[in-house]
Protein backbone atom coordinates (compact mmCIF):
# COMPACT_ATOMS: atom_id res chain seq x y z
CA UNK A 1 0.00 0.00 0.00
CA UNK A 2 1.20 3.52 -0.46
CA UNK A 3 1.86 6.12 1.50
CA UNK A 4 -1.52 7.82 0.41
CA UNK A 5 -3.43 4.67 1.18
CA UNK A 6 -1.88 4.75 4.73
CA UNK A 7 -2.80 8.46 5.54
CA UNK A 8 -6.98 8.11 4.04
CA UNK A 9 -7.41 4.95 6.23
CA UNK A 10 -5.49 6.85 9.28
CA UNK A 11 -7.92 9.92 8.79
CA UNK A 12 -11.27 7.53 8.89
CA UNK A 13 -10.26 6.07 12.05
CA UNK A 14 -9.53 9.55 13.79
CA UNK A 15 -12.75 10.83 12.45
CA UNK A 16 -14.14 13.36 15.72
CA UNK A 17 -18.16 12.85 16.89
CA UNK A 18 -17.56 8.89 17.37
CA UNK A 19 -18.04 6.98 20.32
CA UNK A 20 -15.98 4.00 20.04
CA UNK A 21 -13.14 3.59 17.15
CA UNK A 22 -14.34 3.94 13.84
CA UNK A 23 -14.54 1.08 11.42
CA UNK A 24 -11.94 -0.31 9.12
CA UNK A 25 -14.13 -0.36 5.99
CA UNK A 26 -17.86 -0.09 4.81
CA UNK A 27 -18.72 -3.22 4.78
CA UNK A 28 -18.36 -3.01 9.12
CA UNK A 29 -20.45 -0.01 9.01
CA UNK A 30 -23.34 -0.83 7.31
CA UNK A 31 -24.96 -3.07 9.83
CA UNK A 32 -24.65 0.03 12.43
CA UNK A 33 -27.05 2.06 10.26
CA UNK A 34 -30.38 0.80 11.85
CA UNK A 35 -28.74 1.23 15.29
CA UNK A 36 -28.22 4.84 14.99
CA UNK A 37 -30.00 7.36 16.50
CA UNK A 38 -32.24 9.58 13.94
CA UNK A 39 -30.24 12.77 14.12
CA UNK A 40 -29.79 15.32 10.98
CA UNK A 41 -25.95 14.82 10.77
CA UNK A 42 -25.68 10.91 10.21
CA UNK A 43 -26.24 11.07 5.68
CA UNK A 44 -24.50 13.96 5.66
CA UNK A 45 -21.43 12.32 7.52
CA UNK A 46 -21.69 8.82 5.45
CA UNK A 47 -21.39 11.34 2.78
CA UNK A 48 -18.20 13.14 3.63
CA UNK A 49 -16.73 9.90 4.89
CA UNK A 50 -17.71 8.48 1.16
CA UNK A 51 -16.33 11.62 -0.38
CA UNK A 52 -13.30 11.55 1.51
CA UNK A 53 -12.85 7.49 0.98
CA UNK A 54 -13.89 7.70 -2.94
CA UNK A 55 -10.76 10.63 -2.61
CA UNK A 56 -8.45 8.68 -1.20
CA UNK A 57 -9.47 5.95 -3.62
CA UNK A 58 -8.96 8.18 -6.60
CA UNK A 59 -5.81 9.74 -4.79
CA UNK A 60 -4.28 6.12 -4.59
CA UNK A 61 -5.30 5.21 -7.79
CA UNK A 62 -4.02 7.92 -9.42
CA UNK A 63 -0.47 7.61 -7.16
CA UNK A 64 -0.50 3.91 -8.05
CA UNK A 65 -1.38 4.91 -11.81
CA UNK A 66 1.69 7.78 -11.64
CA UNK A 67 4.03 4.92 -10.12
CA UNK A 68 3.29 2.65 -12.60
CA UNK A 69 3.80 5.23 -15.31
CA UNK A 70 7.00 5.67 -13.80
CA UNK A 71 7.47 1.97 -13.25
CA UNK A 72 6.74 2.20 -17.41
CA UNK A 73 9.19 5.18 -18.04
CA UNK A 74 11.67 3.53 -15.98
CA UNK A 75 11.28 0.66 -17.47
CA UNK A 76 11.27 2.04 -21.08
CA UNK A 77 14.86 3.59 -19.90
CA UNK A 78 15.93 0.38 -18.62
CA UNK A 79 14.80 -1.33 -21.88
CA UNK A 80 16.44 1.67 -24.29
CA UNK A 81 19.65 1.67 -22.09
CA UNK A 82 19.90 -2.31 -22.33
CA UNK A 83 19.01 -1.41 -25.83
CA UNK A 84 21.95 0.90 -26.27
CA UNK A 85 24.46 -1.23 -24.05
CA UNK A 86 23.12 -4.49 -26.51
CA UNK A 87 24.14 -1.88 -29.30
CA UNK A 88 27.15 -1.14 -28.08
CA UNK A 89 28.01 -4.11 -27.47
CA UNK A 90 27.33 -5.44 -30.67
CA UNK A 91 29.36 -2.47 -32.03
CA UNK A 92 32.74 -3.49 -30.17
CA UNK A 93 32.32 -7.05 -30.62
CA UNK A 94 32.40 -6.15 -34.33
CA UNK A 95 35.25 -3.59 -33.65
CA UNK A 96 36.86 -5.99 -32.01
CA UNK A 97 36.21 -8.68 -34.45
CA UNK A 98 37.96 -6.04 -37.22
CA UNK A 99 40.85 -5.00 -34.97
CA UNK A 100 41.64 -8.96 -34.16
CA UNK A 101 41.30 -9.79 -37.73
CA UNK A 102 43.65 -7.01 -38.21
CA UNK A 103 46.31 -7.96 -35.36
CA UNK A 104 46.04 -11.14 -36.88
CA UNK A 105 47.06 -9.60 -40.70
CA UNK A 106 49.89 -8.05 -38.63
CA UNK A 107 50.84 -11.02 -37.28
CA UNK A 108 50.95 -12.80 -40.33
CA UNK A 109 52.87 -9.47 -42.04
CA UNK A 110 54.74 -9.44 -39.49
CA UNK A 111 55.89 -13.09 -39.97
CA UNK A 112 56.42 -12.78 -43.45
CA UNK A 113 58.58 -9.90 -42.67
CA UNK A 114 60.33 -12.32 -40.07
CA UNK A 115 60.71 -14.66 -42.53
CA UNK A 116 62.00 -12.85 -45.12
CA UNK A 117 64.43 -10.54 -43.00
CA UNK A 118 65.67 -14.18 -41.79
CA UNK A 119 66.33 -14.81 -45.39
CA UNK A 120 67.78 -11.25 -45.86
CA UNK A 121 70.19 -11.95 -43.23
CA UNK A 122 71.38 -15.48 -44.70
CA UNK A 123 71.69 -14.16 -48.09
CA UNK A 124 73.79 -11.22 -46.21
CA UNK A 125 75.73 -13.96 -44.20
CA UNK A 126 76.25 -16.16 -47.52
CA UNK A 127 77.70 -12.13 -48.94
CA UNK A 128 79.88 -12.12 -46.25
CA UNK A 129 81.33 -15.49 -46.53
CA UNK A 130 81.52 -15.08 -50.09
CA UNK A 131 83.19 -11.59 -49.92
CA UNK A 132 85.74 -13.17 -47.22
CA UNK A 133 86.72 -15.93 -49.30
CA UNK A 134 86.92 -12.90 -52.45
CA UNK A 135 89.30 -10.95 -50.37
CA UNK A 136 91.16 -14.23 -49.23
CA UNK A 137 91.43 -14.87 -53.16
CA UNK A 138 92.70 -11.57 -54.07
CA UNK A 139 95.16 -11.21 -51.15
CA UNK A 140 96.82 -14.79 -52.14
CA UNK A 141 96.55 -13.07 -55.95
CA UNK A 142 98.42 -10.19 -54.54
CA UNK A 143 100.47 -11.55 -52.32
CA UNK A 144 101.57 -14.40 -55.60
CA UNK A 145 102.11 -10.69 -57.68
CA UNK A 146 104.20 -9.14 -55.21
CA UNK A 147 106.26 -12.24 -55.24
CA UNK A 148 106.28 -12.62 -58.65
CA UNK A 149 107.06 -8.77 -58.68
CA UNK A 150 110.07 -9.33 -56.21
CA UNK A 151 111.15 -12.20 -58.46
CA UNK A 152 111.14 -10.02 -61.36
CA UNK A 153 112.49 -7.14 -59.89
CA UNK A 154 115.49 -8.64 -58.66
CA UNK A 155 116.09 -10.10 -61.78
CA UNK A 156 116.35 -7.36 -63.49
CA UNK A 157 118.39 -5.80 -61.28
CA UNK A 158 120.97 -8.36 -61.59
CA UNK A 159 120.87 -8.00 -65.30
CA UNK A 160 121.27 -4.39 -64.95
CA UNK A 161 124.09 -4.65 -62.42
CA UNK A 162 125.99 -7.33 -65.09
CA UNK A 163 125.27 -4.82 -67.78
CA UNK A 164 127.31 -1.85 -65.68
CA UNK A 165 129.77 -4.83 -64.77
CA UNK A 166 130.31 -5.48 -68.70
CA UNK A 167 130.65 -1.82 -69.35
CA UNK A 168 132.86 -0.65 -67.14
CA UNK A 169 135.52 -4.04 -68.04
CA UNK A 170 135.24 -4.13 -71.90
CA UNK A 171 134.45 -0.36 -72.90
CA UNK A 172 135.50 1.62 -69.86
CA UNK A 173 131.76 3.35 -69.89
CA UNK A 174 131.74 4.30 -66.07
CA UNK A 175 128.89 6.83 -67.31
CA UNK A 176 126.75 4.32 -68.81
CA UNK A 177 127.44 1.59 -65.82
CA UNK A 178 126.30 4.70 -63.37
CA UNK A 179 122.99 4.99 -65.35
CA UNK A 180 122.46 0.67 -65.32
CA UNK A 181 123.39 0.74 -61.11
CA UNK A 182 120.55 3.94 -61.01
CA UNK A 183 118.03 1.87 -62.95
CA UNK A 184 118.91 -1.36 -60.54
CA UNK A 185 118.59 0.69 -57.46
CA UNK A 186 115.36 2.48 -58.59
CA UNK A 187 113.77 -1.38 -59.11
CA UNK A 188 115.41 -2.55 -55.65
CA UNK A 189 113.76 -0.07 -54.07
CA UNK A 190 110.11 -1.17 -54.66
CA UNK A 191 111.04 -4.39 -52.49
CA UNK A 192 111.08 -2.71 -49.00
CA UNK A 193 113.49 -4.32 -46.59
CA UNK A 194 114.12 -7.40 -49.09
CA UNK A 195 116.27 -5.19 -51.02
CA UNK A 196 118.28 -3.17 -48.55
CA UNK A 197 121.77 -6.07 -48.82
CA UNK A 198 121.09 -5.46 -52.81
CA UNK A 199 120.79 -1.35 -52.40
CA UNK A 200 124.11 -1.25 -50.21
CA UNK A 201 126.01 -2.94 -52.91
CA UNK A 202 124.73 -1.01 -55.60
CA UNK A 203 125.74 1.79 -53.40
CA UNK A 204 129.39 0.97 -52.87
CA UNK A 205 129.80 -0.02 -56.33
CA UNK A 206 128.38 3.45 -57.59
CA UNK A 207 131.11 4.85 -54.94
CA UNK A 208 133.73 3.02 -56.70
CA UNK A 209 132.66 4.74 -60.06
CA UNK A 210 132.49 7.88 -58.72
CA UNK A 211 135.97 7.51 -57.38
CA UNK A 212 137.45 7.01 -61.01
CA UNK A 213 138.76 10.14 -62.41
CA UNK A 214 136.35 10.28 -65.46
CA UNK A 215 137.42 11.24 -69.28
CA UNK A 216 135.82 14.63 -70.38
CA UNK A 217 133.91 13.23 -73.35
CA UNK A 218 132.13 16.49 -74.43
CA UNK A 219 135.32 18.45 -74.77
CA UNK A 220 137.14 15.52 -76.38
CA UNK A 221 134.20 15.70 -79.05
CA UNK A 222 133.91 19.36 -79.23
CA UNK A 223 138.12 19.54 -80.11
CA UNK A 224 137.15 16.83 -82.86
CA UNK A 225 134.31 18.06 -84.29
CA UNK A 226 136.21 21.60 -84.70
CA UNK A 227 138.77 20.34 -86.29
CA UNK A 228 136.80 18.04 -88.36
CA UNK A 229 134.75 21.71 -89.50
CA UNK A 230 138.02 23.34 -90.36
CA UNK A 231 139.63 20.71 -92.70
CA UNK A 232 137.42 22.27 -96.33
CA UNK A 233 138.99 25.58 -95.45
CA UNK A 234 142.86 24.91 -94.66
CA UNK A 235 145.28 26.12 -97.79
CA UNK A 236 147.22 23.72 -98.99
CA UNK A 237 150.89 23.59 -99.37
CA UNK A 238 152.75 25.99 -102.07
CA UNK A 239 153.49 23.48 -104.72
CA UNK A 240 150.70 21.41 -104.14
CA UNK A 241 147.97 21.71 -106.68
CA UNK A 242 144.55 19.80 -106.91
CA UNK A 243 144.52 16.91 -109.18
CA UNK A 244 143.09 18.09 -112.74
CA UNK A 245 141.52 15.75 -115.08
CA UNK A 246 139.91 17.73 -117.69
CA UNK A 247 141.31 17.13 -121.13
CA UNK A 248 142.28 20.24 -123.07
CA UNK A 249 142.39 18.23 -126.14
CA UNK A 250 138.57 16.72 -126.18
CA UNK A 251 137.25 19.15 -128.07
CA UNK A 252 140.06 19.00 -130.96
CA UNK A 253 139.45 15.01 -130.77
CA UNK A 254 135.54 14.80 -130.64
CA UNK A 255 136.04 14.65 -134.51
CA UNK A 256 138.51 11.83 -134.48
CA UNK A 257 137.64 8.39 -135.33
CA UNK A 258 136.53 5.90 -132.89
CA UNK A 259 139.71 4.03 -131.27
CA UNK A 260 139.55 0.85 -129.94
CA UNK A 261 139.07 0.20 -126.21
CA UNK A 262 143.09 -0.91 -126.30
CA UNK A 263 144.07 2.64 -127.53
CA UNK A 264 141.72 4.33 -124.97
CA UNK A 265 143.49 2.67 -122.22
CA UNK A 266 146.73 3.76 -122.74
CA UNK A 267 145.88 7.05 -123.36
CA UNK A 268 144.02 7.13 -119.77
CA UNK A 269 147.31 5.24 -118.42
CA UNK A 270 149.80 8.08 -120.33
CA UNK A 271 147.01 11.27 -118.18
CA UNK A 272 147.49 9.18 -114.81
CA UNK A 273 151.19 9.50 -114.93
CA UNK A 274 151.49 12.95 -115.90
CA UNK A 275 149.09 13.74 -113.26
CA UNK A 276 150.87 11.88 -110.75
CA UNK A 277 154.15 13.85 -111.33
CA UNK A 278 152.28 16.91 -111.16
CA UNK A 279 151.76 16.53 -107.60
CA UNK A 280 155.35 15.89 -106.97
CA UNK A 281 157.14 19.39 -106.90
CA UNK A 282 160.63 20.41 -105.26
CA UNK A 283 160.43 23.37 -102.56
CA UNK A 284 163.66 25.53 -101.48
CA UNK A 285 162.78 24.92 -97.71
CA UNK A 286 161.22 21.25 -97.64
CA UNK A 287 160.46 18.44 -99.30
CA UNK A 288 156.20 18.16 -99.89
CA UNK A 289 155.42 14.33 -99.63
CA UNK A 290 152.52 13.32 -102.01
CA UNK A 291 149.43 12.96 -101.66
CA UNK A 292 148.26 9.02 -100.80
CA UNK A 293 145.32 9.31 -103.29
CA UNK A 294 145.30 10.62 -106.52
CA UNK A 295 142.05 12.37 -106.00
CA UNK A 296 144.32 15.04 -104.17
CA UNK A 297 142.22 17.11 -101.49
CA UNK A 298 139.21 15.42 -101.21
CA UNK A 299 140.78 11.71 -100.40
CA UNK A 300 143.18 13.37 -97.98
CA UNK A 301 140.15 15.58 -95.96
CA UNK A 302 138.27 11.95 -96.00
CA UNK A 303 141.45 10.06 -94.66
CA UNK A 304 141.62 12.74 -91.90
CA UNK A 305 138.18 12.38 -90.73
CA UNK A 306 138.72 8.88 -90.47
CA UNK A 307 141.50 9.76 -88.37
CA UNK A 308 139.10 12.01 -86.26
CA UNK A 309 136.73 9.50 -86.22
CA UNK A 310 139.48 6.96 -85.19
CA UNK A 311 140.28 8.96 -82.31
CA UNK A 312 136.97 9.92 -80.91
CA UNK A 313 136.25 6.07 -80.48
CA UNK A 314 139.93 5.61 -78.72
CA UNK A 315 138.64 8.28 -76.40
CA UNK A 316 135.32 6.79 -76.05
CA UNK A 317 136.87 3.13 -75.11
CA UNK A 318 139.53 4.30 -73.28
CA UNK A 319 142.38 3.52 -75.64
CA UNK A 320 145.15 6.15 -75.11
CA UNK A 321 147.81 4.28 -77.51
CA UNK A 322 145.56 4.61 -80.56
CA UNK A 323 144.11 7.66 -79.66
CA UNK A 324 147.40 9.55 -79.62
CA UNK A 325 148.46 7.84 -82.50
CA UNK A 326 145.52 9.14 -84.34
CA UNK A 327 145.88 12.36 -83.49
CA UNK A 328 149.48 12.57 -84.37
CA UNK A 329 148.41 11.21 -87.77
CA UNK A 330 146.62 13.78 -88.15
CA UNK A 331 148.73 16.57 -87.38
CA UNK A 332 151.54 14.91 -89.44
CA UNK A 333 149.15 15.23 -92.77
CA UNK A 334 147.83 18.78 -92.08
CA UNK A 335 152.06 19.58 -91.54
CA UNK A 336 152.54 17.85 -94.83
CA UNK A 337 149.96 19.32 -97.24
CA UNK A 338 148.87 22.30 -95.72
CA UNK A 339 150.12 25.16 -95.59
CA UNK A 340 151.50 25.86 -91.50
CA UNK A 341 151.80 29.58 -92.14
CA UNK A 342 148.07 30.10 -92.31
CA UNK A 343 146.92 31.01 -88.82
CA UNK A 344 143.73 28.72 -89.35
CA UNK A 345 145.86 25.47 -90.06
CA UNK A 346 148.25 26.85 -86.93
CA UNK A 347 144.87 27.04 -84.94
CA UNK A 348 143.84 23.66 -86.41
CA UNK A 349 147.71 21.63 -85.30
CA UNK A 350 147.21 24.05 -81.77
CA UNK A 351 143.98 22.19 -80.76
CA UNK A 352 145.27 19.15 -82.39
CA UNK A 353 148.13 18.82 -79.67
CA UNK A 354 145.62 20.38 -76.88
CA UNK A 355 143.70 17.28 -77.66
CA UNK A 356 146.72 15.06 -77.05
CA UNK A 357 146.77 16.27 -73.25
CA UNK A 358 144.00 15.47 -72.60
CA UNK A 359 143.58 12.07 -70.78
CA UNK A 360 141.61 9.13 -72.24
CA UNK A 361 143.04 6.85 -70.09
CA UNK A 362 139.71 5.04 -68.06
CA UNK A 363 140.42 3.22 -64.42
CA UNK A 364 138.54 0.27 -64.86
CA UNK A 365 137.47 -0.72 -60.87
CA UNK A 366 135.87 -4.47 -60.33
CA UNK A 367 133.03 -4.01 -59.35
CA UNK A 368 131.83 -7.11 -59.85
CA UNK A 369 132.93 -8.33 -56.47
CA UNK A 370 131.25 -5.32 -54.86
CA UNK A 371 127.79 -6.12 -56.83
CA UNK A 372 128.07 -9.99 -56.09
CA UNK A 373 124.69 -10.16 -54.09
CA UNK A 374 123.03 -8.23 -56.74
CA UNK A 375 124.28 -10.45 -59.22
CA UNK A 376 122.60 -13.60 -60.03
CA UNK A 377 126.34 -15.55 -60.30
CA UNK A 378 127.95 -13.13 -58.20
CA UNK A 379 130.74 -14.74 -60.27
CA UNK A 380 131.51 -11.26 -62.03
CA UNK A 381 134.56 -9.09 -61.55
């Protein structure tokens, strides 16, 4: 019962003008009407009571009607929230259906990537090994070329150092067995320490050479070649006259008959002689030796530069005996046939006999002993 249901049945029991306690319902009080005394008030107080209990009857209806709307409304709520929640739940079970079908693509993306960075790294590991065993390759390659190299190098360095050896024994060329020792020390130098027993002998042995009082080549060869330039311009000897050959009479016998080869022979025989004794003259002051050729001049400027030429390879080898001898060939013919009163033949004999002081003679050092562990033999000397 309500609370309004409570407070109408309290007010009909503390109704004033009764006697005893008042009734719980109608039903109790309608055996009392006969029993009452006839007054005026007792209809009009059944009345009110009625009123009052038809009130409270409406009253409680109408509470129990509003609570039972609200029952309804709250139950409506209750219905529309369970609605919502059933909603919402059906929403995230289908959000969470999508996000565990997509942790479950990134799982399997993520194993695939597992799988093929596993890969990745094998193929990188299989790279490495196969890049070690590249570089292994290549260093045996250049460690074989190096040694090779070192092979070759030293080779050639004892070739080299036999080549200055051979020079400096058979031709005296301490120049050229200089350059052969700088070529052998420049390849003995690419071997590091290897080399340094091979450098130090190269290195005494170019000592040696340097010791050696060397030949001044270039002013041997100048002095030649000077006097080689002033041979077509010396005067020759009074008396002396160049070798003619034209016949005055070939005109005057262009008209003659043709003679026989025997005829033209003796004729060319009977010239010779006469030309011969033409060179041949008698001086107050000397006697003038002839000439070695016939041809007069130009033979004996040829036979001189072979005697220049004679003497510039005496020099060159290291020959003193023939190169003086050579040169005092020379001055001997240009006394003989030309003429020593000119100043330029007097220049020519002067650097003629400056030539002769200067020394050809070449020290010849052994070296080969010195280059021994350069030299493949060593057996050199």
């Amino acid at each position: 019962m309500s609370k309004t249901d409570k407070d109408a049945q309290k007010a009909l029991e503390t109704t004033p003008g009764d006697d005893g306690p008042a009734p719980d319902d109608a039903s109790t009080a309608a055996p009392a009407e006969p029993a009452a005394p006839a007054t005026g008030r007792g209809p009009g107080r059944l009345a009110l009571v009625v009123a009052l209990l038809v009130a409270l009857l409406v009253a409680a209806g109408g509470g129990y009607l509003i609570w039972q709307m609200q029952q309804l409304a709250d139950a409506q709520a209750d219905l529309a929230a369970r609605s919502e929640l059933e909603t919402l739940r059906d929403d995230q079970q289908t959000a969470l259906g999508e996000l565990n079908g997509r942790v479950t693509n990134l799982n399997e993306q993520l194993e695939s990537r597992l799988q093929s960075l596993a890969q990745l790294e094998n193929r990188m590991a299989d790279q490495v090994s196969a890049r070690r065993e590249l570089a292994d390759r290549v260093d045996q390659l250049y460690r074989r070329m190096n040694s090779e190299t070192d092979d070759w190098r030293i080779a050639e360095a004892g070739y080299l150092a036999r080549m200055a050896v051979h020079r400096v024994r058979f031709n005296g060329d301490i120049a050229g067995a200089l350059e052969a020792l700088e070529a052998a020390d420049v390849l003995l130098s690419g071997l590091g320490g290897v080399g340094i027993d091979r450098r130090e002998a190269i290195g005494r042995a170019v000592d040696q050479l340097l010791d050696v009082e060397r030949i001044d080549q270039v002013a041997i060869n100048r002095g030649l070649d000077r006097v080689a330039d002033q041979l077509g311009s010396l005067p020759l000897a009074a008396g002396i006259q160049r070798f003619e050959t034209a016949d005055t009479t070939a005109g005057a016998r262009s008209d003659a008959p043709a003679e026989g080869w025997q005829a033209r022979l003796d004729r060319a025989g009977d010239r010779l002689m006469t030309g011969l004794s033409e060179l041949v003259t008698v001086s107050r002051d000397r006697q003038v030796e002839p000439l070695p050729e016939p041809e007069s001049r130009f033979l004996l400027q040829q036979n001189l530069r072979l005697q220049i030429e004679s003497a510039r390879l005496a020099a060159l080898r290291g020959e003193p005996a023939t190169y003086d001898n050579a040169l005092k060939r020379i001055d001997d013919w240009v006394s003989a046939y030309f003429d020593s009163s000119a100043e330029s033949v007097s220049a020519v004999r002067k650097r003629l006999a400056d030539l002769m002081d200067e020394p050809v003679k070449v020290e010849r050092p052994a070296i080969g002993e010195t280059l021994a562990p350069v030299l493949n033999d060593g057996g050199q000397s």
